[in-house]
C-alpha atoms as a PDB file:
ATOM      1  CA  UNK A   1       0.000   0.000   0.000  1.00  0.00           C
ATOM      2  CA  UNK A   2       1.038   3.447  -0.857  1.00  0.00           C
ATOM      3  CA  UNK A   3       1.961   5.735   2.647  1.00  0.00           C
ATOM      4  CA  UNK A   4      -0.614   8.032   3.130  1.00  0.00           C
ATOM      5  CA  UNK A   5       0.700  12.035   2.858  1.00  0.00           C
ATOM      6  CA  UNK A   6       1.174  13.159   6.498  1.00  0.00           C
ATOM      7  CA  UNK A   7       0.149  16.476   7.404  1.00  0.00           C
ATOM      8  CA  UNK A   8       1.207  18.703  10.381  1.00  0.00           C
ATOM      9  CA  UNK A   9      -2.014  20.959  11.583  1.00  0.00           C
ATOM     10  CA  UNK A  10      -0.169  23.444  14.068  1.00  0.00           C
ATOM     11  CA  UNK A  11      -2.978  25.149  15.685  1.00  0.00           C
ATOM     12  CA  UNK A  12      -4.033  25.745  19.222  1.00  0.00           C
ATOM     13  CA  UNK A  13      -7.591  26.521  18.278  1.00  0.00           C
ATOM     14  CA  UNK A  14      -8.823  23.069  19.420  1.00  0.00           C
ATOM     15  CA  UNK A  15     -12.337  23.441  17.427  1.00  0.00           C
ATOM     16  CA  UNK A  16      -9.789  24.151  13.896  1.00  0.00           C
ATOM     17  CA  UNK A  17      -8.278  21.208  14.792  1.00  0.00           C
ATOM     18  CA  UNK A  18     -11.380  19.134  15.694  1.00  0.00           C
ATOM     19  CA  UNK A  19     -12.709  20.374  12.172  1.00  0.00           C
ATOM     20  CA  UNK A  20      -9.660  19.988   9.680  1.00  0.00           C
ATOM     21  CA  UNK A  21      -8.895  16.153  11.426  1.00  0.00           C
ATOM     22  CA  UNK A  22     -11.413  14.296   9.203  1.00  0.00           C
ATOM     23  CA  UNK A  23     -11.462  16.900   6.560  1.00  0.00           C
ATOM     24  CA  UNK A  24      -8.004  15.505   6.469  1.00  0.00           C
ATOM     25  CA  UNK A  25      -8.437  11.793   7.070  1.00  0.00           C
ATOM     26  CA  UNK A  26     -11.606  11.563   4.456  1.00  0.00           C
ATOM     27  CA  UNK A  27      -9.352  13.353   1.803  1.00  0.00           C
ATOM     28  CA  UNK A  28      -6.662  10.552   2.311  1.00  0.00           C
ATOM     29  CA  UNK A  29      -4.074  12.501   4.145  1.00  0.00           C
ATOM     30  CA  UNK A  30      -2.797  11.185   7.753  1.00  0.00           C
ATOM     31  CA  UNK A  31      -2.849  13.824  10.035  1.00  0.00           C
ATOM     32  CA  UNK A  32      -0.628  14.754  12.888  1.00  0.00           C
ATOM     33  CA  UNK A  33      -1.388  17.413  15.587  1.00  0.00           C
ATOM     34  CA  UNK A  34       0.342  20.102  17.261  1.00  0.00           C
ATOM     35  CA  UNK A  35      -0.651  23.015  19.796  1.00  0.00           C
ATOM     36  CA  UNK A  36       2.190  25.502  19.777  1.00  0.00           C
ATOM     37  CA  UNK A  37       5.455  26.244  18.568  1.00  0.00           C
ATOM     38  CA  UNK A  38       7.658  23.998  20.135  1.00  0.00           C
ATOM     39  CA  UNK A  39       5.322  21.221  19.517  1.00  0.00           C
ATOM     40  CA  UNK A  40       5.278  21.843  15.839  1.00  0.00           C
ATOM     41  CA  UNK A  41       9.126  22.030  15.853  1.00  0.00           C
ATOM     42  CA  UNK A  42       9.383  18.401  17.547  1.00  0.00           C
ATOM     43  CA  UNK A  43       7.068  16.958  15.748  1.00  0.00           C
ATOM     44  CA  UNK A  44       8.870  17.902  12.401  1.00  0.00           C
ATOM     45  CA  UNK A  45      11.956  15.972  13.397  1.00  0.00           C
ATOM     46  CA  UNK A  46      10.271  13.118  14.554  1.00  0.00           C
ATOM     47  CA  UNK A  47       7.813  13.020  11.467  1.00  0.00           C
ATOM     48  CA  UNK A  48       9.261  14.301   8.810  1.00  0.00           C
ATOM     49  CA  UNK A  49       5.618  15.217   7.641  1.00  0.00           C
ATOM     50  CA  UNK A  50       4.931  15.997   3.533  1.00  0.00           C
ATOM     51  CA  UNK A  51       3.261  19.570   4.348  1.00  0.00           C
ATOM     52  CA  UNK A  52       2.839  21.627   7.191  1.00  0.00           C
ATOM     53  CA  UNK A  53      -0.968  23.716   7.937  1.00  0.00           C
ATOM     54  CA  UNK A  54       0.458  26.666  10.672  1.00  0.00           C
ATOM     55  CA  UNK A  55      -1.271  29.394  12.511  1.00  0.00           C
ATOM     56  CA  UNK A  56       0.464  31.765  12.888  1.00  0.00           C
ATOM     57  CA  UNK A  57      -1.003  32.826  16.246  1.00  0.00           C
ATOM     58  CA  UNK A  58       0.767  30.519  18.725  1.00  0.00           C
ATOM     59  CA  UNK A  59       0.662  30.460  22.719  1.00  0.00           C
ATOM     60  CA  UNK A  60       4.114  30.287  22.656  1.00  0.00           C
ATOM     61  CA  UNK A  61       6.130  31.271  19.232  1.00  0.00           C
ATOM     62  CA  UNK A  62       5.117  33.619  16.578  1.00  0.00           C
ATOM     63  CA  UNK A  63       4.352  31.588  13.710  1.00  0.00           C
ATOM     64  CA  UNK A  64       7.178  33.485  11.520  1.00  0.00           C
ATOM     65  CA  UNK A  65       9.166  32.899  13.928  1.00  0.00           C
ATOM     66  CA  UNK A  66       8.406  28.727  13.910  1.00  0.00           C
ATOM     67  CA  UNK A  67       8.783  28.959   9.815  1.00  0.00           C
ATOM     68  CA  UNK A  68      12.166  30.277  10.028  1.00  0.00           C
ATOM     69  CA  UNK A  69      12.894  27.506  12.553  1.00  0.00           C
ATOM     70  CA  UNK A  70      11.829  24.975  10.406  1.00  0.00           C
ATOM     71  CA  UNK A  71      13.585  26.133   7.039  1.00  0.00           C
ATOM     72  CA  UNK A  72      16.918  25.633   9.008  1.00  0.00           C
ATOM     73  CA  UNK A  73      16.680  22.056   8.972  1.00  0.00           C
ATOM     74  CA  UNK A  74      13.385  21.057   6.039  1.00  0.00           C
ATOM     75  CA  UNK A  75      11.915  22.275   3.113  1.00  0.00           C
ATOM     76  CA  UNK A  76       8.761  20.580   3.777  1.00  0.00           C
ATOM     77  CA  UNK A  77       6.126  22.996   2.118  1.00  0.00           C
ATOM     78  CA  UNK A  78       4.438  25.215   4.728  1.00  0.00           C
ATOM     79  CA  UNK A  79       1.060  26.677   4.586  1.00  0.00           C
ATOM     80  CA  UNK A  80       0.191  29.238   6.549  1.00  0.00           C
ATOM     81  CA  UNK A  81      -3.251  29.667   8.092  1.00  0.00           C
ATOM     82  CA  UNK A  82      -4.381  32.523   9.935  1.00  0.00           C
ATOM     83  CA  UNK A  83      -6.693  35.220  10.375  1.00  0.00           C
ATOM     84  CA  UNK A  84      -3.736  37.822  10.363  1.00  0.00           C
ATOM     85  CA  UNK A  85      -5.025  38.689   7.273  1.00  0.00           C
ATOM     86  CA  UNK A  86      -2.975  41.756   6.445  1.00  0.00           C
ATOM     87  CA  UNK A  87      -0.802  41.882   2.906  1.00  0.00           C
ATOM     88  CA  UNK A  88       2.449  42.891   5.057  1.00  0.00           C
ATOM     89  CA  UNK A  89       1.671  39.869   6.888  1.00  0.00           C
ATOM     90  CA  UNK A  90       1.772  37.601   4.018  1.00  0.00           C
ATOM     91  CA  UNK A  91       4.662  38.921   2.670  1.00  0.00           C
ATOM     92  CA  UNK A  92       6.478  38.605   6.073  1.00  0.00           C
ATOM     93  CA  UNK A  93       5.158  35.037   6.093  1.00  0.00           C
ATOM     94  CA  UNK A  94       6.242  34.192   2.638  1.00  0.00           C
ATOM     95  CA  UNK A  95       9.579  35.915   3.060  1.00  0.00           C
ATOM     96  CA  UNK A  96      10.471  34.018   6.243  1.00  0.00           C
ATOM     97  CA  UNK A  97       9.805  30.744   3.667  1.00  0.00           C
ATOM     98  CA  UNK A  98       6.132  30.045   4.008  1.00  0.00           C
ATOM     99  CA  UNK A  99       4.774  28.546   0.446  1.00  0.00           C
ATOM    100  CA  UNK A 100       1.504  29.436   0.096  1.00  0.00           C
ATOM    101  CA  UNK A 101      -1.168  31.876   2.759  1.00  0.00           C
ATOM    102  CA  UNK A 102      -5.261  30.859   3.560  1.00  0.00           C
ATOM    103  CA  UNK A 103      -6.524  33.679   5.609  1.00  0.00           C
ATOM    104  CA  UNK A 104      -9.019  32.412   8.181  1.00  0.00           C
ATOM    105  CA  UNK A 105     -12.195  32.344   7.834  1.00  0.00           C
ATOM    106  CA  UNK A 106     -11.540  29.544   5.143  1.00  0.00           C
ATOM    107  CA  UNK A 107     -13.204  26.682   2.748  1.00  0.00           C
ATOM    108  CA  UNK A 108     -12.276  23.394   2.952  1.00  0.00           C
ATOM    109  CA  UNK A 109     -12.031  22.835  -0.204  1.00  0.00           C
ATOM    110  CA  UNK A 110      -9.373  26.061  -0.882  1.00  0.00           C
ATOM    111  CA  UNK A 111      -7.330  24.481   1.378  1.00  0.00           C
ATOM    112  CA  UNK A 112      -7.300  20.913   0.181  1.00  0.00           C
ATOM    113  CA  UNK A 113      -6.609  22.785  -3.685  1.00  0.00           C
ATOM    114  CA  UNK A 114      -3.793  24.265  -1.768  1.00  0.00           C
ATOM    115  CA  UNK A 115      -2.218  21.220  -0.085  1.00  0.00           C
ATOM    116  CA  UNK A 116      -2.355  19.232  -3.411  1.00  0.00           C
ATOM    117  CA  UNK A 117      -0.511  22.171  -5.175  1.00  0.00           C
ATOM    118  CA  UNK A 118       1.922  22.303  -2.229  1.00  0.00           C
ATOM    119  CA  UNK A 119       2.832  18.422  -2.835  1.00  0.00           C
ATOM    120  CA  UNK A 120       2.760  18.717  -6.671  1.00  0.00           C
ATOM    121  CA  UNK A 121       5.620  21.535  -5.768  1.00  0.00           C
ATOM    122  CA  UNK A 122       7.517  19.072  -3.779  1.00  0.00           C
ATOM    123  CA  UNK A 123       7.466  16.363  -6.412  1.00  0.00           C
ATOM    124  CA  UNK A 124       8.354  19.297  -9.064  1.00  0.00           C
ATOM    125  CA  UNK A 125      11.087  20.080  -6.227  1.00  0.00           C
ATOM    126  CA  UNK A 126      12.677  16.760  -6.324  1.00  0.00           C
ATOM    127  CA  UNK A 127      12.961  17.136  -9.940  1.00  0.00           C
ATOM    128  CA  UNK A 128      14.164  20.527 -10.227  1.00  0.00           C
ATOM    129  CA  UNK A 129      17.679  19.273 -11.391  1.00  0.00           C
ATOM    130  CA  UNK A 130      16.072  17.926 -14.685  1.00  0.00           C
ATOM    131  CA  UNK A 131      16.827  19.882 -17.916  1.00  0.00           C
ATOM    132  CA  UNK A 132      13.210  19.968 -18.824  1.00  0.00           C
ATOM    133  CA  UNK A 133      10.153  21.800 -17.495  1.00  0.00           C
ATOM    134  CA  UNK A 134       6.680  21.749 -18.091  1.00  0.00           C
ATOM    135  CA  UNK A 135       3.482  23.944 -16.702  1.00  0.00           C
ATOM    136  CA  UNK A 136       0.657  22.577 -18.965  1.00  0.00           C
ATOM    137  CA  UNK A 137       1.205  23.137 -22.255  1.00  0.00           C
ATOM    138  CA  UNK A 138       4.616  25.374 -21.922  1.00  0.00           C
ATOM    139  CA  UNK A 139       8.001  23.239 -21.891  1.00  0.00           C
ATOM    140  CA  UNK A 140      11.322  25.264 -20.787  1.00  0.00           C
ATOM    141  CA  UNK A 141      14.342  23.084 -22.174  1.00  0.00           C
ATOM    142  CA  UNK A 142      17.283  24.180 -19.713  1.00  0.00           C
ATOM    143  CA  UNK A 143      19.897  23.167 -21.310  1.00  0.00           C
ATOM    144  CA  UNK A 144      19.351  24.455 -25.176  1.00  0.00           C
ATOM    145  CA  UNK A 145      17.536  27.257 -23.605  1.00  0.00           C
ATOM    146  CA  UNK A 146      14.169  26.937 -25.709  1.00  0.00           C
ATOM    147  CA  UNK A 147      10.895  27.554 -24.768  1.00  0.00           C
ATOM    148  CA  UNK A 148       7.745  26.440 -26.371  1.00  0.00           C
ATOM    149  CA  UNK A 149       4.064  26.507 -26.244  1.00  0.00           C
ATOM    150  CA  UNK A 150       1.938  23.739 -27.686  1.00  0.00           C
ATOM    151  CA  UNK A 151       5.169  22.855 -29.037  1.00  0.00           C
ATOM    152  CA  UNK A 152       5.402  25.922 -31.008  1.00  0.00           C
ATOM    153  CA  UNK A 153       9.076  27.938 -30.161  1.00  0.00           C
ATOM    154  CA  UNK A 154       8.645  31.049 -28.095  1.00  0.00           C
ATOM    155  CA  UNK A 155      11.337  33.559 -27.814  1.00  0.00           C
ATOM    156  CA  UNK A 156      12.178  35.008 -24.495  1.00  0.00           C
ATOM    157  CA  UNK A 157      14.623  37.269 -23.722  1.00  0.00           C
ATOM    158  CA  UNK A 158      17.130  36.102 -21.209  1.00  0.00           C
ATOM    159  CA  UNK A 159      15.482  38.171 -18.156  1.00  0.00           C
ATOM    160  CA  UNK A 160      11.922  36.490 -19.173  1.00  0.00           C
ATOM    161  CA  UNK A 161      13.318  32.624 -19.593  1.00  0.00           C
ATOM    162  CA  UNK A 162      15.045  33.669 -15.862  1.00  0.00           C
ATOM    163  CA  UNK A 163      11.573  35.419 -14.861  1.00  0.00           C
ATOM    164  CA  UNK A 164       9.844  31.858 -16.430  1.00  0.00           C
ATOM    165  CA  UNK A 165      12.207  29.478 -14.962  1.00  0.00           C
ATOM    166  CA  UNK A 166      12.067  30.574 -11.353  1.00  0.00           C
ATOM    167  CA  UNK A 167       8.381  30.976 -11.707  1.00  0.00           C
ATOM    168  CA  UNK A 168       8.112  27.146 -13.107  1.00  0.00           C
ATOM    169  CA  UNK A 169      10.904  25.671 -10.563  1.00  0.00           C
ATOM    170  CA  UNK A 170       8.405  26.826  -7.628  1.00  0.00           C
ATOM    171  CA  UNK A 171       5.939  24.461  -8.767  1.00  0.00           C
ATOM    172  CA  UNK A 172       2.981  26.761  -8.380  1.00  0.00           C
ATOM    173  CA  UNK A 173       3.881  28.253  -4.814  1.00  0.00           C
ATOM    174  CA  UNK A 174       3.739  31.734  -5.024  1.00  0.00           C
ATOM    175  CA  UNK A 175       6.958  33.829  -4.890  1.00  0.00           C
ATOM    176  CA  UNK A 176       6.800  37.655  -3.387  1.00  0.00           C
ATOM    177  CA  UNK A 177       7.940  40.153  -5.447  1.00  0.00           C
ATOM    178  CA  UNK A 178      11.165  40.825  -3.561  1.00  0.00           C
ATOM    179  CA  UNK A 179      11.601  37.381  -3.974  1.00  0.00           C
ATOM    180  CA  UNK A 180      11.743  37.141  -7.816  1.00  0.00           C
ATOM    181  CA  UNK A 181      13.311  40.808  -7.710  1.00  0.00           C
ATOM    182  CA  UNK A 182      16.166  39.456  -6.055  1.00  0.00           C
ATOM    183  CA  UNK A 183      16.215  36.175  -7.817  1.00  0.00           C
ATOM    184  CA  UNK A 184      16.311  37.058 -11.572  1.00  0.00           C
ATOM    185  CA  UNK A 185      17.616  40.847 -10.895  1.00  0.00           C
ATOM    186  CA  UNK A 186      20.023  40.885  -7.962  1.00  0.00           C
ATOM    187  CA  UNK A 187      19.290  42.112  -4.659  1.00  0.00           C
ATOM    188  CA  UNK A 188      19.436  45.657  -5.542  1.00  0.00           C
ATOM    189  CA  UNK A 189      16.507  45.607  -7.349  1.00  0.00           C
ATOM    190  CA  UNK A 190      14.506  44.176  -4.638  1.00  0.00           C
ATOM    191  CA  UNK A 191      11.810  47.181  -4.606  1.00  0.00           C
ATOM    192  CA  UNK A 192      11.489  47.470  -8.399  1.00  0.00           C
ATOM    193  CA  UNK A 193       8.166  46.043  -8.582  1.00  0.00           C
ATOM    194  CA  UNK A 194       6.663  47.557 -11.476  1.00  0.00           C
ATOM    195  CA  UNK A 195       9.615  46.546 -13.052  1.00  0.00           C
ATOM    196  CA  UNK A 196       8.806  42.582 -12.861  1.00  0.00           C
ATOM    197  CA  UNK A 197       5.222  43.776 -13.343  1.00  0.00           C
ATOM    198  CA  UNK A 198       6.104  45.206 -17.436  1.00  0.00           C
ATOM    199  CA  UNK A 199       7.809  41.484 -17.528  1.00  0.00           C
ATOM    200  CA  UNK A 200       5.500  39.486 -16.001  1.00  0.00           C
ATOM    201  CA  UNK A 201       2.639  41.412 -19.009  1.00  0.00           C
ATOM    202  CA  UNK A 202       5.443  40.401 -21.159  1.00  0.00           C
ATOM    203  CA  UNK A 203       5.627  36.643 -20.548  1.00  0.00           C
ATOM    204  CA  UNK A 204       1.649  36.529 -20.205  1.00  0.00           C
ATOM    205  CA  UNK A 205       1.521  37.894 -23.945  1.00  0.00           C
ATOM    206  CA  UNK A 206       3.676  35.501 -24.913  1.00  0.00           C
ATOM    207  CA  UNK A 207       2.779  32.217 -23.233  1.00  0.00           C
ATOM    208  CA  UNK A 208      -0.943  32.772 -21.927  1.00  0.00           C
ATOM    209  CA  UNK A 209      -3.618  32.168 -24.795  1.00  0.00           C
ATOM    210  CA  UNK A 210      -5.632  34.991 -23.410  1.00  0.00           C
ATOM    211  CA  UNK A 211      -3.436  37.643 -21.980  1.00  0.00           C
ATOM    212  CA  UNK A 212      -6.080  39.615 -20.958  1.00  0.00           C
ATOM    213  CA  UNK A 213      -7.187  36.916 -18.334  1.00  0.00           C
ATOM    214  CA  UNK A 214      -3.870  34.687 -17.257  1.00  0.00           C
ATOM    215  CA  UNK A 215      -4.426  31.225 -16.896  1.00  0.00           C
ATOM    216  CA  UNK A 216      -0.586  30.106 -16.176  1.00  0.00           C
ATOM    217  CA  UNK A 217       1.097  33.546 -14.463  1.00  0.00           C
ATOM    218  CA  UNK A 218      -1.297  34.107 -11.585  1.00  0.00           C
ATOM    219  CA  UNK A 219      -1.251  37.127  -9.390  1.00  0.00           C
ATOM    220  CA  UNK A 220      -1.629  37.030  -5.760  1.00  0.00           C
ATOM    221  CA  UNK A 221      -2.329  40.398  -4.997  1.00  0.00           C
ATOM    222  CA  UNK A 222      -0.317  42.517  -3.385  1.00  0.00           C
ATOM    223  CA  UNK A 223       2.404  39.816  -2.792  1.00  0.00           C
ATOM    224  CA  UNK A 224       3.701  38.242  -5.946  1.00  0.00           C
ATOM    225  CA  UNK A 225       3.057  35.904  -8.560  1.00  0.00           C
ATOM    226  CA  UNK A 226       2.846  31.717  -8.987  1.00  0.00           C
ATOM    227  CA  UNK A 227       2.515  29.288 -11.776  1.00  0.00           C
ATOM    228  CA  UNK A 228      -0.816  27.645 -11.985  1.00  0.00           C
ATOM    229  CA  UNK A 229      -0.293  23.855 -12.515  1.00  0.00           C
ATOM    230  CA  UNK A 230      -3.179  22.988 -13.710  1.00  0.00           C
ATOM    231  CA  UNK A 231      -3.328  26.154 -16.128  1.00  0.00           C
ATOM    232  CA  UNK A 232      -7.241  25.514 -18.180  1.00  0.00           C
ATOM    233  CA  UNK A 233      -8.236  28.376 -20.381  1.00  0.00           C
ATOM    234  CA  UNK A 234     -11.615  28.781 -18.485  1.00  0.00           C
ATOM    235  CA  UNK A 235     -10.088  29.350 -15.427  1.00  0.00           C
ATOM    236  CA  UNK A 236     -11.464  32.878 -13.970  1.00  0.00           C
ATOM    237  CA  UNK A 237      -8.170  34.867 -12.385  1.00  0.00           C
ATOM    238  CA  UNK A 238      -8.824  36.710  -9.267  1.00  0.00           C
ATOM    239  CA  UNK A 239      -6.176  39.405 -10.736  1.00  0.00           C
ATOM    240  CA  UNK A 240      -4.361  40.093 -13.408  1.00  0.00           C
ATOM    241  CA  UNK A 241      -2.074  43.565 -12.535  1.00  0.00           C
END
């Protein structure tokens, strides 16, 4: 039998915990539980869990504070939960090395969309050595440096096939703007935001098939931008600045 994804739920809310638990279970995950920080933090060791649900409201640590614990020693994707629901919160959130952010009061549903995303990232992850890859119908060859979509060529200019490639190696977490700033422009660029924003409208016109409402570069607004990995041209964007 194939192991069952194991899920850490740090959250000292016990009726959040008494709700997500078979949520969880009936969606096929296994679920493990902690209450605070230090909790969380021991039962990462010990478990080695495939994603991580945090508040970031703990009795005892900040919940930044327990994500920058944690990326000392795992990359396990972390998704943060809370009613903090505040853009400079996010961003602090996503800075520290959070993956993805579900502001409280939430749907199930949202947040099982964003725990399959967040282990279709770590299986992208593990193959982010490969020379090849692929967000629906877009393919990024690495090593002859060729893009295509529905295996038509595409040229990029070398900032937008960086812009492209750090975008695709996240594997559809989202990535803040100081983030990508820093990544594909140095770190002295790392306020230029309507910079990225003239080359993110560049990529979209020439990879999305309607660039008017992005399918594949999605916006999370006021924080930064992901790949969706299941790009479909009916899907409805929530943004598209």
């Amino acid at each position: 039998m194939m192991r069952r994804p194991q899920i850490l739920v740090v959250d000292d809310e016990p009726q959040i915990q008494r709700f997500l638990k078979p949520a969880l279970v009936a969606a096929g995950y296994e679920v493990i539980r902690a209450m605070d920080g230090a909790e969380a933090l021991a039962a990462l060791r010990a478990h080695a869990p495939d994603v991580v649900v945090l508040d970031l409201g703990l009795p005892d640590l900040d919940g930044k504070e327990v994500i920058t614990l944690m990326r000392r020693s795992s990359e396990t994707p972390i998704i943060v939960l809370s009613a903090r629901g505040e853009e400079s919160e996010k961003i602090a959130a996503l800075d520290r090395g959070a993956d993805d952010y579900v502001a409280k009061p939430f749907g199930i549903g949202e947040l099982l969309a964003r725990i399959r995303a967040a282990l279709r990232s770590t299986a992208i992850g593990t193959a982010a050595s490969a020379s090849v890859l692929v967000c629906g119908d877009v393919v990024v060859d690495l090593a002859a440096h060729r893009t295509t979509r529905s295996g038509e060529p595409v040229k990029l200019t070398p900032k937008e096939f960086e812009l492209l490639v750090a975008l695709m190696r996240a594997g559809g977490r989202v990535l803040t703007h100081r983030a990508l700033l820093a990544r594909v422009w140095g770190a002295g660029h790392t306020e230029d935001t309507q910079y990225l924003r003239v080359f993110v409208g560049q990529l979209r016109q020439k990879l999305e098939h309607d660039p008017a409402n992005p399918t594949l570069i999605v916006t999370e607004p006021g924080v930064g931008y992901r790949v969706n990995t299941e790009p479909t041209d009916g899907l409805s964007p929530s943004d598209h600045s």
